[in-house]
C-alpha atoms as a PDB file:
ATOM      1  CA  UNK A   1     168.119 149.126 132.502  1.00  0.00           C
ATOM      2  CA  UNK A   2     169.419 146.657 129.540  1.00  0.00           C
ATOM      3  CA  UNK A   3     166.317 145.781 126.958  1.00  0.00           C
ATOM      4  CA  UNK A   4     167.662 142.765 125.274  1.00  0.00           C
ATOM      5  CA  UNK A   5     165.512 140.627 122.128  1.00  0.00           C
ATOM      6  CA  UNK A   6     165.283 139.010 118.802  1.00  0.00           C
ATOM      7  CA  UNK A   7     163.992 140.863 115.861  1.00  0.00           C
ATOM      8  CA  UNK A   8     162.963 139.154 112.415  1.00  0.00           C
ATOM      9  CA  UNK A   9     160.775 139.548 109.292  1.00  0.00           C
ATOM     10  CA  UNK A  10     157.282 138.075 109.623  1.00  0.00           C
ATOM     11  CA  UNK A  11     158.627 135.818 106.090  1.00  0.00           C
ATOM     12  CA  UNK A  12     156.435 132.387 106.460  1.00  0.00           C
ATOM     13  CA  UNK A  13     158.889 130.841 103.842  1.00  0.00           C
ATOM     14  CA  UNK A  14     160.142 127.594 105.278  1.00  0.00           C
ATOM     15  CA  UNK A  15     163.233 125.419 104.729  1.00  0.00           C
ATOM     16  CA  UNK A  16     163.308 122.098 102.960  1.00  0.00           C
ATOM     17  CA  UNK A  17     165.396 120.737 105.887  1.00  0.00           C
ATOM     18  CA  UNK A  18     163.530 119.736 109.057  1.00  0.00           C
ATOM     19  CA  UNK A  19     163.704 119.354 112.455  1.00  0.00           C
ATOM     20  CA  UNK A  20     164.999 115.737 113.141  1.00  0.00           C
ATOM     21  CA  UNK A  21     166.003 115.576 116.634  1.00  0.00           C
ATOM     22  CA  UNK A  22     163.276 114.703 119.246  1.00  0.00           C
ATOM     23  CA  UNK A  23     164.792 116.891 121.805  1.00  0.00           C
ATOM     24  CA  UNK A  24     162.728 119.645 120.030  1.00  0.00           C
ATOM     25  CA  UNK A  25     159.668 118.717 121.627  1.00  0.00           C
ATOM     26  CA  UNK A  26     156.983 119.698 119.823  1.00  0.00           C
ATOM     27  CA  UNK A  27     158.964 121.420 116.646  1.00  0.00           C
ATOM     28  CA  UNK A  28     159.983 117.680 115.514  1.00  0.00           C
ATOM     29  CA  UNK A  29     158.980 117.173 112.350  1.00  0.00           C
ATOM     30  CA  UNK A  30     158.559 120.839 111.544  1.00  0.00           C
ATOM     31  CA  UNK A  31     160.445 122.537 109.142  1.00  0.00           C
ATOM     32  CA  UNK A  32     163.110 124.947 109.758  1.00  0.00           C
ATOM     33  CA  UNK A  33     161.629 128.662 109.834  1.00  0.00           C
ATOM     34  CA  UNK A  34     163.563 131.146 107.123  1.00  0.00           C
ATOM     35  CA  UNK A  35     163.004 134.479 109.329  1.00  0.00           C
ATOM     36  CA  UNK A  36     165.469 137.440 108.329  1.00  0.00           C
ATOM     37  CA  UNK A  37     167.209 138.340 111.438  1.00  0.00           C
ATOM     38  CA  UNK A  38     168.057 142.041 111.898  1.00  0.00           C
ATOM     39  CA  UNK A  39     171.169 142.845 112.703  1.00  0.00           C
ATOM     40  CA  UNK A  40     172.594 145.369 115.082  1.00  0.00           C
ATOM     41  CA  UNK A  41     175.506 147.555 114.939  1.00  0.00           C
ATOM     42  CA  UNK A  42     177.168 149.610 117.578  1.00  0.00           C
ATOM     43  CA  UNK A  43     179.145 152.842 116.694  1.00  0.00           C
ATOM     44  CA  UNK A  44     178.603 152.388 112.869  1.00  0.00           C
ATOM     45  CA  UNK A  45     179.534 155.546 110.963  1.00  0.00           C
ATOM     46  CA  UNK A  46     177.036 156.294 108.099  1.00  0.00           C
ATOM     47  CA  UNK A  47     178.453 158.485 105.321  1.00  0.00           C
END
């Protein structure tokens, strides 16, 4: 009934900060990704 998800640019520019935590498996090391998330609005009035 609901559709629910996560909708971003396809930008392959990445951050100059990394992942530093090990708990991020396999991202470790990696650096951040610098998608542009869409945002979504709900009963916004255009004029």
């Amino acid at each position: 009934m609901y559709a629910f998800g996560n909708l971003h640019d396809s930008d392959n520019e990445t951050s100059t900060y990394k992942f530093a935590d090990k708990n991020y498996g396999e991202r470790y090391g990696e650096h951040y990704p610098l998608y542009n998330w869409c945002v979504s609005f709900k009963d916004l009035s255009i004029e």
